[in-house]
C-alpha atoms as a PDB file:
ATOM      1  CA  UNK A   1     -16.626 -12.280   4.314  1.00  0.00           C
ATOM      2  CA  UNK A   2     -16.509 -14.932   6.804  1.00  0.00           C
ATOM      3  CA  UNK A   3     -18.771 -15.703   9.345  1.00  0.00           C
ATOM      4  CA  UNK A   4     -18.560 -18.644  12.580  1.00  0.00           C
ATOM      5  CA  UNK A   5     -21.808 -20.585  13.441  1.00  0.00           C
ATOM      6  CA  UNK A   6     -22.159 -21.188  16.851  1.00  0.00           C
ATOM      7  CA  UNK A   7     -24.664 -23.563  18.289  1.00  0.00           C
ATOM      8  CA  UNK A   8     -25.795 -22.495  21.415  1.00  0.00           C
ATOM      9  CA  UNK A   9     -28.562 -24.858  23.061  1.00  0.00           C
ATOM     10  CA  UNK A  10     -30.194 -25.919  19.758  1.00  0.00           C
ATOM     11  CA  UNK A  11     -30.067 -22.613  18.413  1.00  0.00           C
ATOM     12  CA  UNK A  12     -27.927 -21.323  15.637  1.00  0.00           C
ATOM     13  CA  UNK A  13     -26.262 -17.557  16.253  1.00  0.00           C
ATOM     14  CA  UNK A  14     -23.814 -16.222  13.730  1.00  0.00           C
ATOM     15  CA  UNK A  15     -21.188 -14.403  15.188  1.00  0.00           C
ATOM     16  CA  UNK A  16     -19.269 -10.956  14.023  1.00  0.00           C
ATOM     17  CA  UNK A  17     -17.547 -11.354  10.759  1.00  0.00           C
ATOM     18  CA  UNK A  18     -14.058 -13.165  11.120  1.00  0.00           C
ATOM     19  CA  UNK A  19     -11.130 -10.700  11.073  1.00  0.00           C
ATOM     20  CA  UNK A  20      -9.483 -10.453   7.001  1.00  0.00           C
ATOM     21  CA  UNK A  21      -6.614 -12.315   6.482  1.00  0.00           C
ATOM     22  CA  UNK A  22      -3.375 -11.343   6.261  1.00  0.00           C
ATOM     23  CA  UNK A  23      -1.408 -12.173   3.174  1.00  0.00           C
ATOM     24  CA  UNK A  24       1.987 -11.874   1.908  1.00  0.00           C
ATOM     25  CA  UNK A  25       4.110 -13.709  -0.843  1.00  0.00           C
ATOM     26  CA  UNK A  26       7.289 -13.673  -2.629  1.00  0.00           C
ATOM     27  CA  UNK A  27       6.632 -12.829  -6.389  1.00  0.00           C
ATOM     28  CA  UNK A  28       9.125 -12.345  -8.683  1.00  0.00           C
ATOM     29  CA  UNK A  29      11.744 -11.207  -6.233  1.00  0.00           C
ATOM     30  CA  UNK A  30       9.242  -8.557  -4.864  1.00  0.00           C
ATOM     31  CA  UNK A  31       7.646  -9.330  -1.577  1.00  0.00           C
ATOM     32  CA  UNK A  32       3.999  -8.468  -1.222  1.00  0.00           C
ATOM     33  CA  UNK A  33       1.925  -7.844   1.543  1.00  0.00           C
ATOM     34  CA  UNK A  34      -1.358  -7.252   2.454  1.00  0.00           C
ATOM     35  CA  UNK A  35      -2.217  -6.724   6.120  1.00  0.00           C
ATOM     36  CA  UNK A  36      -4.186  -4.571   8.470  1.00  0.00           C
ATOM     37  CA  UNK A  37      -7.325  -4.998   6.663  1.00  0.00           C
ATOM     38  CA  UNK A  38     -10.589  -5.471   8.772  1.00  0.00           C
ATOM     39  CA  UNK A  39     -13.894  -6.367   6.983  1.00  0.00           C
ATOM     40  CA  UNK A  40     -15.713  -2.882   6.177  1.00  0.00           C
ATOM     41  CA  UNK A  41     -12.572  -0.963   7.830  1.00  0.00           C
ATOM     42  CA  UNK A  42      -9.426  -0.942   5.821  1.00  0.00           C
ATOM     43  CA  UNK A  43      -8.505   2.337   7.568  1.00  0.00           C
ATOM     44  CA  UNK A  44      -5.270   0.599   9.085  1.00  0.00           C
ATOM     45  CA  UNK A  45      -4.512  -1.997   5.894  1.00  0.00           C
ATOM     46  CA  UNK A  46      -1.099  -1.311   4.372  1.00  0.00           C
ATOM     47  CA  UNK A  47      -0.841  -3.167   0.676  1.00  0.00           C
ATOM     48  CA  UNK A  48       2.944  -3.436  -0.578  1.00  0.00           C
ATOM     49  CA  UNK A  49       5.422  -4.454  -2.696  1.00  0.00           C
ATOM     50  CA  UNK A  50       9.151  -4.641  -1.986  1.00  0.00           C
ATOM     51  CA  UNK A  51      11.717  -5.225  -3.584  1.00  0.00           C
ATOM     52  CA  UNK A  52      15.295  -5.275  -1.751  1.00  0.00           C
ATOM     53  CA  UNK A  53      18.779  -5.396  -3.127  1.00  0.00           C
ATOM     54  CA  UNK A  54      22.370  -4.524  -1.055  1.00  0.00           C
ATOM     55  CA  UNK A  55      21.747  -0.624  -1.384  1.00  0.00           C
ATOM     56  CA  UNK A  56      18.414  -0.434  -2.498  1.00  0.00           C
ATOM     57  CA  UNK A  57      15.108  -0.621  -1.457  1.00  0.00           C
ATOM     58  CA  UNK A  58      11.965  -0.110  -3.848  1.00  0.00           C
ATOM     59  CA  UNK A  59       8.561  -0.020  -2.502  1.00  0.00           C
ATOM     60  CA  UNK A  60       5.108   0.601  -3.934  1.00  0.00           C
ATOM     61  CA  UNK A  61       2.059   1.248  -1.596  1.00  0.00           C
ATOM     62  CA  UNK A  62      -1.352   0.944  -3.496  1.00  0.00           C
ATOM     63  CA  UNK A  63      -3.913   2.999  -2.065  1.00  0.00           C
ATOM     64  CA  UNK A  64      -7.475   3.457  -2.744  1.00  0.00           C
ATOM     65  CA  UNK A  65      -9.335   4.354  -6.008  1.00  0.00           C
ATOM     66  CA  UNK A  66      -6.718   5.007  -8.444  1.00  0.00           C
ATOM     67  CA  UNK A  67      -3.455   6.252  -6.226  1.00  0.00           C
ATOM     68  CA  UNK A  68      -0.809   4.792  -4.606  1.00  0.00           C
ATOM     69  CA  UNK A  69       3.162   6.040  -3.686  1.00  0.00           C
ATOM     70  CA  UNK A  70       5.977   4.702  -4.181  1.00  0.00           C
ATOM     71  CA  UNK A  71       9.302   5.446  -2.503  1.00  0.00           C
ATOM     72  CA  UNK A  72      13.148   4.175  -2.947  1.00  0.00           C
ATOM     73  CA  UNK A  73      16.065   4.233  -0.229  1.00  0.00           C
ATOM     74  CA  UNK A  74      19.458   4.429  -2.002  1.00  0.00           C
ATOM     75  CA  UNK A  75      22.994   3.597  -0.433  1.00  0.00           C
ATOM     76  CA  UNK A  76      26.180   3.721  -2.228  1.00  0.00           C
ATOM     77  CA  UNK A  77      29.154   5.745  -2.836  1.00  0.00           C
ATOM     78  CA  UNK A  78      29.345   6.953   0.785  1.00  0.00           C
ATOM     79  CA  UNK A  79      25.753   8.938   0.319  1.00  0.00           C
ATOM     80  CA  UNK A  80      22.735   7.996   1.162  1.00  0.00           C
ATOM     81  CA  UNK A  81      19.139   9.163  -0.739  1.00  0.00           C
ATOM     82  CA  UNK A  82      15.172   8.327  -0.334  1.00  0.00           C
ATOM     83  CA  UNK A  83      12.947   9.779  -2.604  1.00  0.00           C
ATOM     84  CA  UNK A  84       9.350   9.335  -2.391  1.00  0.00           C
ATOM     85  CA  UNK A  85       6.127  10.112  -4.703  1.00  0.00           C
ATOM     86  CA  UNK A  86       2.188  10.071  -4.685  1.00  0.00           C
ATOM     87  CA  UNK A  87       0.798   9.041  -7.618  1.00  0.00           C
ATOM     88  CA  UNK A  88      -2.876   9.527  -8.727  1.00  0.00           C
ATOM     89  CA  UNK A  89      -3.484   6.922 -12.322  1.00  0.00           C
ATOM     90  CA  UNK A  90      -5.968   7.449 -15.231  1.00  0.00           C
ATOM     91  CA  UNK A  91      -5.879   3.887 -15.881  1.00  0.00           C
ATOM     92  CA  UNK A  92      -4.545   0.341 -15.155  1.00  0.00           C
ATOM     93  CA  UNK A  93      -1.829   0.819 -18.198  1.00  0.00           C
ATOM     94  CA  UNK A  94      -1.100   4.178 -16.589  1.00  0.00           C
ATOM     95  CA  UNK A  95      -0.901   2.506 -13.468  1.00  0.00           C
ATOM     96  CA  UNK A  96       2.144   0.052 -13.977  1.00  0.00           C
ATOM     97  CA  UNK A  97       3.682   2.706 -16.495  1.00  0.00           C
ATOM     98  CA  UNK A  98       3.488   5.368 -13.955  1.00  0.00           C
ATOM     99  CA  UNK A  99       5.013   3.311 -10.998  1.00  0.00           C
ATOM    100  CA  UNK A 100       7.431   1.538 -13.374  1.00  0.00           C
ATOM    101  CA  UNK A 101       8.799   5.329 -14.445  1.00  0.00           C
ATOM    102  CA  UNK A 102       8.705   6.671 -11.222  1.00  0.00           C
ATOM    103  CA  UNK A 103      11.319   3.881 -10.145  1.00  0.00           C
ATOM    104  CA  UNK A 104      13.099   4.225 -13.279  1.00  0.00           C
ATOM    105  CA  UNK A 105      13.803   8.274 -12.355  1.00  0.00           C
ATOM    106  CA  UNK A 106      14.582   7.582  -8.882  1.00  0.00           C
ATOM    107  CA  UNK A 107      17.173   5.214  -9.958  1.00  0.00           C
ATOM    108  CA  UNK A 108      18.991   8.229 -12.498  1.00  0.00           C
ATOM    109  CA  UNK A 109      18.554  10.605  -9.934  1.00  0.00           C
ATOM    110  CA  UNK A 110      20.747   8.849  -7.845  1.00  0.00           C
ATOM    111  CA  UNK A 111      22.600   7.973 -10.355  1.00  0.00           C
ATOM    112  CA  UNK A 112      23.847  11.646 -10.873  1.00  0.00           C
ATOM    113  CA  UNK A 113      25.057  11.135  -7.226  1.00  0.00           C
ATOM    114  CA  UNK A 114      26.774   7.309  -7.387  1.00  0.00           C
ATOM    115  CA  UNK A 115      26.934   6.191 -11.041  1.00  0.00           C
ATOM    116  CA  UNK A 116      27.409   2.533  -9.684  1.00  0.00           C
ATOM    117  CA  UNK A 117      24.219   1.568  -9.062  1.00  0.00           C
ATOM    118  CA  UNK A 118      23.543   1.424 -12.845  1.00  0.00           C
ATOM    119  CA  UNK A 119      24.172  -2.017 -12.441  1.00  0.00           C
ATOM    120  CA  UNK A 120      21.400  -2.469  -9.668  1.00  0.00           C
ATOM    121  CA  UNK A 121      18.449  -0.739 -11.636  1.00  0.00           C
ATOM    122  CA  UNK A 122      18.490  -3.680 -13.755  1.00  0.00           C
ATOM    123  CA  UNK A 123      18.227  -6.802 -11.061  1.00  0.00           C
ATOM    124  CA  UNK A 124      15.807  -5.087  -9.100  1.00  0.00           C
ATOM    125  CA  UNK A 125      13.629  -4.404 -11.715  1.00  0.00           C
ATOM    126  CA  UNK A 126      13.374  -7.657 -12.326  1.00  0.00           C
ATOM    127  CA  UNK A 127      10.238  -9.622 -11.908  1.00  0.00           C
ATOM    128  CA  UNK A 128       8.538  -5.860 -11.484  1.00  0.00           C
ATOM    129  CA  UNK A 129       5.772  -6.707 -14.428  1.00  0.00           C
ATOM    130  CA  UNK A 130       4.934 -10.110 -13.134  1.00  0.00           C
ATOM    131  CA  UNK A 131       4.752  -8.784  -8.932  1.00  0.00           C
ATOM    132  CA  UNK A 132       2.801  -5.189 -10.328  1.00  0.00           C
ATOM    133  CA  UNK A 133       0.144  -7.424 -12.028  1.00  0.00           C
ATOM    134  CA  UNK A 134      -0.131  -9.804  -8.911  1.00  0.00           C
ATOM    135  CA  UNK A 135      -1.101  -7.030  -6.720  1.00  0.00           C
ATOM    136  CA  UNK A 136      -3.015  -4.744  -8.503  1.00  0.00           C
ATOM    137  CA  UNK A 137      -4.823  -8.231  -8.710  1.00  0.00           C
ATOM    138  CA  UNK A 138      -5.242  -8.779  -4.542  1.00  0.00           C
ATOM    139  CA  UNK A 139      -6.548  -4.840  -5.166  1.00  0.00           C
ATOM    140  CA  UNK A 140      -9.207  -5.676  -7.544  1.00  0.00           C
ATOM    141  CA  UNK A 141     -10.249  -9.062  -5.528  1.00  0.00           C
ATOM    142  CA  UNK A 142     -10.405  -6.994  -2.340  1.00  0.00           C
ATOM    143  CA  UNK A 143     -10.925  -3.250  -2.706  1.00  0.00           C
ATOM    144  CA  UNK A 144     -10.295  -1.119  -0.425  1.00  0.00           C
ATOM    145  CA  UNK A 145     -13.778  -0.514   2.292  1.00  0.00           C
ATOM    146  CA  UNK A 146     -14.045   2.040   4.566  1.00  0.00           C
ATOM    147  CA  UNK A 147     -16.462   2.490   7.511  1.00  0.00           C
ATOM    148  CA  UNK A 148     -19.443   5.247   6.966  1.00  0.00           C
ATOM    149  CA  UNK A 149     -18.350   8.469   8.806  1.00  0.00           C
ATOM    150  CA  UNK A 150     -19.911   8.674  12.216  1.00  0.00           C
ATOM    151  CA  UNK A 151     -21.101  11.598  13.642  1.00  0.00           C
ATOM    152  CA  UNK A 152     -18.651  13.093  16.138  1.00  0.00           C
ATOM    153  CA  UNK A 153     -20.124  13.118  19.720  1.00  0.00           C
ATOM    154  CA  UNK A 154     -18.813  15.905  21.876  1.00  0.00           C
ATOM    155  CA  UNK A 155     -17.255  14.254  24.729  1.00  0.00           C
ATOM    156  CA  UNK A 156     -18.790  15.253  28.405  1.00  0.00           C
ATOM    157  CA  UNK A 157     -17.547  18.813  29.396  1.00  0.00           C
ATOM    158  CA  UNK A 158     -16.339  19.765  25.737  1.00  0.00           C
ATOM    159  CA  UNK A 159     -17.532  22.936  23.950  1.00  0.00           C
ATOM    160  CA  UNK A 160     -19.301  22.635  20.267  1.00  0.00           C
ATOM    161  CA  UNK A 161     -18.247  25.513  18.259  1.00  0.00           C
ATOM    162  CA  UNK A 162     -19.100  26.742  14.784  1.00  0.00           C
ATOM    163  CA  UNK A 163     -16.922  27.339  12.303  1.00  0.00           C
ATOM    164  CA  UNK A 164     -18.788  30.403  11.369  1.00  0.00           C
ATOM    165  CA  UNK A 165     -17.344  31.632  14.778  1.00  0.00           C
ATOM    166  CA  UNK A 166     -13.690  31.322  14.102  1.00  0.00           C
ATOM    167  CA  UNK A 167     -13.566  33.697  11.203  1.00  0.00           C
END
């Protein structure tokens, strides 16, 4: 975390933590991002990787603890498919194996439907090892953080029931 010193008439005051950093970067083909992120708040942080080819478009969203999703956009053959997952993992290994899978059954599924984007799965699963490893990396060197849960204040003029009531 990253902090500014400010001297203010011969005395030192740190100031709030600096905002995270973005990030993003082209590996392998796949572009990754990391952005939203807010030191102790990653409630609005979106981690990706993307890969794009002329009718396809992969993309796996890590979350936090051992989860992420990954969904895939399909053109071709006058049809048009998205298919999306969530994933929960046991491990790293079944971490890239499960994501790697996933992609590899969305691509046959839509296969069924356009048999010529057998020649796509290929290209865009390119570089996939290499861009999986590089982000499950940013993951580990920044895990997700989120705030403590505040208690919720009734606002002026609202009424506080029990749930005990409602049943």
């Amino acid at each position: 975390m990253k902090a500014a010193l400010l001297f203010v008439t011969g005395f030192a005051v740190l100031s709030a933590p600096a905002l995270a950093e973005d990030r993003a970067e082209q590996v392998a083909g796949w572009a990754l991002s990391d952005v939203g992120g807010k030191p102790g708040d990653d409630i609005d942080r979106e981690v990706a990787m993307i890969r794009k080819a002329p009718g396809v478009e992969i993309a796996f969203r890590p979350g936090p603890g051992r989860s992420g999703s990954v969904s895939a956009k399909f053109e071709g053959c006058e049809k048009s498919s998205e298919y999306t997952a969530g994933l929960q993992f046991k491990s790293s290994a079944d971490a890239v194996r499960s994501v790697h899978d996933e992609i590899v059954y969305d691509f046959a599924e839509f296969r069924k439907e356009c048999p010529a984007t057998a020649n796509t799965e290929k290209a865009v699963m390119e570089g996939f090892d290499k861009a999986f490893d590089t982000i499950t990396r940013w993951i580990k060197d920044k895990p997700f953080v989120y705030p403590p849960d505040a208690p919720v204040k009734p606002q002026a003029g609202e009424v506080k029931m029990d749930p005990k009531d409602l049943t």
